[in-house]
N, C-alpha and C. Protein backbone atom coordinates (compact mmCIF):
# COMPACT_ATOMS: atom_id res chain seq x y z
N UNK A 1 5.87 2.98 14.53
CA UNK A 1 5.60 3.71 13.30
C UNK A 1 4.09 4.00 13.25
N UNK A 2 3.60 5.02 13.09
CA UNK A 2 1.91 5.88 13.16
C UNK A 2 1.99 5.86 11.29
N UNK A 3 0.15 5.55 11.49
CA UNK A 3 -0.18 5.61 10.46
C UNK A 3 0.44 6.75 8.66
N UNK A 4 0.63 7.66 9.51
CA UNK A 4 1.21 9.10 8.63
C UNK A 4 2.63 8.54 7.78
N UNK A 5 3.68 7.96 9.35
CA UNK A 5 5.08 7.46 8.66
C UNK A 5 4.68 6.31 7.91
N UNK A 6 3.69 5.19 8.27
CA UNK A 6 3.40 4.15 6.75
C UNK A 6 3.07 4.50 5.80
N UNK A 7 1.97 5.78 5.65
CA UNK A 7 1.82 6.53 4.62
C UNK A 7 2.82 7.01 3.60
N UNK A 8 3.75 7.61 4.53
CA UNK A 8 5.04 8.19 3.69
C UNK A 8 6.16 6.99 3.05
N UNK A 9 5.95 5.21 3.41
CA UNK A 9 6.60 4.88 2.80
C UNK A 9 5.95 3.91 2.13
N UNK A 10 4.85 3.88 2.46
CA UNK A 10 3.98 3.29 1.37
C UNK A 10 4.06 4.09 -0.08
N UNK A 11 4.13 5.49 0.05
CA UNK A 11 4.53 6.51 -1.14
C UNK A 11 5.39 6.74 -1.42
N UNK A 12 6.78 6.30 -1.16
CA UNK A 12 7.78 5.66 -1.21
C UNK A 12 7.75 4.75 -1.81
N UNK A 13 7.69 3.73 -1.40
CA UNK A 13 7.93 2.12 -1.77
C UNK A 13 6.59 2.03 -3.22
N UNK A 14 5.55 2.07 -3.45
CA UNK A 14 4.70 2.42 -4.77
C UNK A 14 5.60 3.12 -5.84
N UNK A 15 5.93 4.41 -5.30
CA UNK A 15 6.53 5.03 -6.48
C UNK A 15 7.88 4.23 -7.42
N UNK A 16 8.22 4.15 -6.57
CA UNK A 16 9.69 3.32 -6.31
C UNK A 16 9.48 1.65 -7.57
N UNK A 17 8.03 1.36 -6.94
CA UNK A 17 7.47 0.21 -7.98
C UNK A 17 6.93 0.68 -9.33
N UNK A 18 5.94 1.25 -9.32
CA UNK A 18 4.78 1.85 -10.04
C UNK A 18 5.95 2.77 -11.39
N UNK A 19 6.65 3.19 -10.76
CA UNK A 19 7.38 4.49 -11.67
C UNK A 19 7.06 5.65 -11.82
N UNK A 20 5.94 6.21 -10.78
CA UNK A 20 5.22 7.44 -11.23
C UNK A 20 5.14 7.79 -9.20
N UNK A 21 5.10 8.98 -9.82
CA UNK A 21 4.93 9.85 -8.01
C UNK A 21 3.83 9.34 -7.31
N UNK A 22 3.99 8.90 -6.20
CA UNK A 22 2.75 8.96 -5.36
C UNK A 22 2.72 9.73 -4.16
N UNK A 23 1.57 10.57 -4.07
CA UNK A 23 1.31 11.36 -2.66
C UNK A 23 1.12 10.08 -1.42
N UNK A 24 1.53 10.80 0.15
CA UNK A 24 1.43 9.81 0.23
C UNK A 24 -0.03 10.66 1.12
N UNK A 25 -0.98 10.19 0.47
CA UNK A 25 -2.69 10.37 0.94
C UNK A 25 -3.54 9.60 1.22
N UNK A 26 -4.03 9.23 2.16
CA UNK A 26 -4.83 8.46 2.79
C UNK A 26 -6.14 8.18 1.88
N UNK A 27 -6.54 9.07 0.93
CA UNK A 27 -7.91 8.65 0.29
C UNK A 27 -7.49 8.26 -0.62
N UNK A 28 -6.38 8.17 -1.21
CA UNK A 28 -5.64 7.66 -3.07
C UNK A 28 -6.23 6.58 -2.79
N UNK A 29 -6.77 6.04 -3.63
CA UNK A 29 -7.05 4.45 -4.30
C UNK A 29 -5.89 3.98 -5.80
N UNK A 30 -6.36 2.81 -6.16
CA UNK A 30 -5.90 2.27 -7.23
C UNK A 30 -6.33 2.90 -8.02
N UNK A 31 -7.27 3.24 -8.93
CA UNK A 31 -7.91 3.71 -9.77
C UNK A 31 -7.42 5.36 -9.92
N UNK A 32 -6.92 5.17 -8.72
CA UNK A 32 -5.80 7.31 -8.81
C UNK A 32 -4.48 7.37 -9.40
N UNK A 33 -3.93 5.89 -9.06
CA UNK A 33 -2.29 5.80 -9.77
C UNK A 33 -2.42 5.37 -11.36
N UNK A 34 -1.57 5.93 -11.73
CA UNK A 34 -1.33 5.09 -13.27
C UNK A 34 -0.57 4.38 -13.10
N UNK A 35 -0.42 2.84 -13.83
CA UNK A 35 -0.27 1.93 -13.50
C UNK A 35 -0.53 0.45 -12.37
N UNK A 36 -1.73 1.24 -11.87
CA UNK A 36 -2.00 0.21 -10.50
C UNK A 36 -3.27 -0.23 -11.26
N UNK A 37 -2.81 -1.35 -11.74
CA UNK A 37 -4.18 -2.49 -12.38
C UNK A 37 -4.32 -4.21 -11.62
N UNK A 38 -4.81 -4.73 -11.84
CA UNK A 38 -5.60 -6.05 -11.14
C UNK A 38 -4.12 -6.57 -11.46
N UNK A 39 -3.49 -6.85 -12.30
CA UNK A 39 -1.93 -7.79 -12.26
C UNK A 39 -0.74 -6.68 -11.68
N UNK A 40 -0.70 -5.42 -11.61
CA UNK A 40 0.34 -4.95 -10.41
C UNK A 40 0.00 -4.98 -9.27
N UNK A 41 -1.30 -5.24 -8.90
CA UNK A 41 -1.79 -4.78 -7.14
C UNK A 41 -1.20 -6.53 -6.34
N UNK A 42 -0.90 -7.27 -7.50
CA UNK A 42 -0.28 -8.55 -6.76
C UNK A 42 1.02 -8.17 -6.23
N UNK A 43 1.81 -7.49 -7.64
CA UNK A 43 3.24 -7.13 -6.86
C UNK A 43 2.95 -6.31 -6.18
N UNK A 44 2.14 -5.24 -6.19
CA UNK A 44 2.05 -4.13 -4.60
C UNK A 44 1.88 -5.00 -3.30
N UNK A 45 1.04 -5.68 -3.43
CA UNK A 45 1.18 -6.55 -2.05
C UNK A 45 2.18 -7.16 -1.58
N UNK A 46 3.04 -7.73 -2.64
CA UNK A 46 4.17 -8.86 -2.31
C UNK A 46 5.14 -7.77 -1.82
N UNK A 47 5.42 -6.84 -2.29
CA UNK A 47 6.37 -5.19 -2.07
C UNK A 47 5.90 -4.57 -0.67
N UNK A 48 4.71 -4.62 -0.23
CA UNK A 48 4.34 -3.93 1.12
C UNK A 48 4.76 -5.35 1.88
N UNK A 49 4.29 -6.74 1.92
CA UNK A 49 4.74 -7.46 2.81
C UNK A 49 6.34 -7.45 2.49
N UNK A 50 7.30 -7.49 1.95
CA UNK A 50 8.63 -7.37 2.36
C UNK A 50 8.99 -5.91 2.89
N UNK A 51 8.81 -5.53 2.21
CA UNK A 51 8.51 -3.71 2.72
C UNK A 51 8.87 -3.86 4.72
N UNK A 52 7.29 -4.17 5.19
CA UNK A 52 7.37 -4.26 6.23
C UNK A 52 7.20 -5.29 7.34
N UNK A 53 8.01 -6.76 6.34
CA UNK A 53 7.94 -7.67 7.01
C UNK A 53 6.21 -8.22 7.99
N UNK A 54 5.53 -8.56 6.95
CA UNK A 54 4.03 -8.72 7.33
C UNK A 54 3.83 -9.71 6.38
N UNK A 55 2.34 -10.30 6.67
CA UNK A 55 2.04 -11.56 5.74
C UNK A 55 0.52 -10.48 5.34
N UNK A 56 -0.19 -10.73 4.12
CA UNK A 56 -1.69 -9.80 3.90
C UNK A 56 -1.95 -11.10 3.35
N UNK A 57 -3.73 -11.76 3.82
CA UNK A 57 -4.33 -12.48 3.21
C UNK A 57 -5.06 -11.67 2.19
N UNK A 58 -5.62 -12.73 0.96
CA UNK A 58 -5.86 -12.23 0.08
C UNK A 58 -7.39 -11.56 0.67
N UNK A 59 -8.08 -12.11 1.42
CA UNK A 59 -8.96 -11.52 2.21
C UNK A 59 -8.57 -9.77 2.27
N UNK A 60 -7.59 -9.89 3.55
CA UNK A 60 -7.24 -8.26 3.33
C UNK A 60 -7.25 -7.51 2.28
N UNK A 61 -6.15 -8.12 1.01
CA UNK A 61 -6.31 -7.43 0.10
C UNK A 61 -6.88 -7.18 -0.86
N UNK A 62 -7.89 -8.12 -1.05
CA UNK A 62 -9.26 -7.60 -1.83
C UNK A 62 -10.59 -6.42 -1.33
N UNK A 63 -10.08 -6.03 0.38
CA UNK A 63 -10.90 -5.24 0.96
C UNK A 63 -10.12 -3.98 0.69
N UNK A 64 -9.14 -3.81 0.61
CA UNK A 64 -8.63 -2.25 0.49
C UNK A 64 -9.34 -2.05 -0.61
N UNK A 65 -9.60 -0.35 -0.19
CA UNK A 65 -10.38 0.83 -0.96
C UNK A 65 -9.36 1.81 -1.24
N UNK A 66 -8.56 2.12 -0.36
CA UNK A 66 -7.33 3.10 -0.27
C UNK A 66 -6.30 3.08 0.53
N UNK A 67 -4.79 3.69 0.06
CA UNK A 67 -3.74 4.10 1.03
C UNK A 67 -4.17 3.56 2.41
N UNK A 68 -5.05 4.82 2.79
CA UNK A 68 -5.09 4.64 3.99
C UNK A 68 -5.74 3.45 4.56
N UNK A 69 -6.42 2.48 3.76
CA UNK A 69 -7.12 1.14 4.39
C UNK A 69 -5.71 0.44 4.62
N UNK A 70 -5.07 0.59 3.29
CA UNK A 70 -3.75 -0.51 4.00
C UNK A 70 -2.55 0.23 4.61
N UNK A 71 -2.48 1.53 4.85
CA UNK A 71 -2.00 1.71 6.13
C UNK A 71 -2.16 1.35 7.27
N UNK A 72 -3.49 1.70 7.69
CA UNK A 72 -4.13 0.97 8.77
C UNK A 72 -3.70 -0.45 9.20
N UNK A 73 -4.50 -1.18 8.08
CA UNK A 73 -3.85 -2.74 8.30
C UNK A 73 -2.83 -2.65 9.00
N UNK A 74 -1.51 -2.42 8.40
CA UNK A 74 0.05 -2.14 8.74
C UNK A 74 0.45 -1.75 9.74
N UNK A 75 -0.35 -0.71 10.30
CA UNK A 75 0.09 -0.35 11.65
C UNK A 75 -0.74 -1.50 12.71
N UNK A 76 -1.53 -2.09 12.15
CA UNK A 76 -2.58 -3.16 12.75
C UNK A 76 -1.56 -4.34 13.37
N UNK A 77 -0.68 -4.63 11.92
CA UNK A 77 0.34 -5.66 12.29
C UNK A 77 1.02 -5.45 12.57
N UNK A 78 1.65 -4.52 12.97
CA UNK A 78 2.71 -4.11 13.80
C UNK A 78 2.64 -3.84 14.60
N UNK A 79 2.05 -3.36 15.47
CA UNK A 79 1.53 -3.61 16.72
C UNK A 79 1.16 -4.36 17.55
């Protein structure tokens, strides 16, 4: 799976949580979705690790800036 197809189900799997459309765009941050605040970005994480069977330290996920940072990651661990 390439960065683009995590993209597309990372925008998938958000919307799916969140309740609201997400593109799936590599520069979106938190601060672009409605509803992505400091107490949902816990369940976004817990939702991407079952999602795609991965573990994210909180390390990792206090460094994402955007989509595409934790795409990356993702294809990081999967590989």
């Amino acid at each position: 799976m390439n960065e683009r197809d995590i993209l597309i189900v990372l925008g998938e799997e958000l919307s799916a949580l969140l309740g609201v459309a997400i593109p799936p765009r590599a520069d979106l941050t938190a601060a672009d979705i409605e509803g992505w605040d400091s107490m949902e970005h816990v369940r976004v994480i817990v939702s991407i690790e079952k999602r795609f069977n991965i573990r994210i330290t909180a390390e990792e996920s206090a460094s994402f800036q955007s989509l595409g940072d934790i795409s990356k990651l993702i294809s990081n661990k999967l590989t």
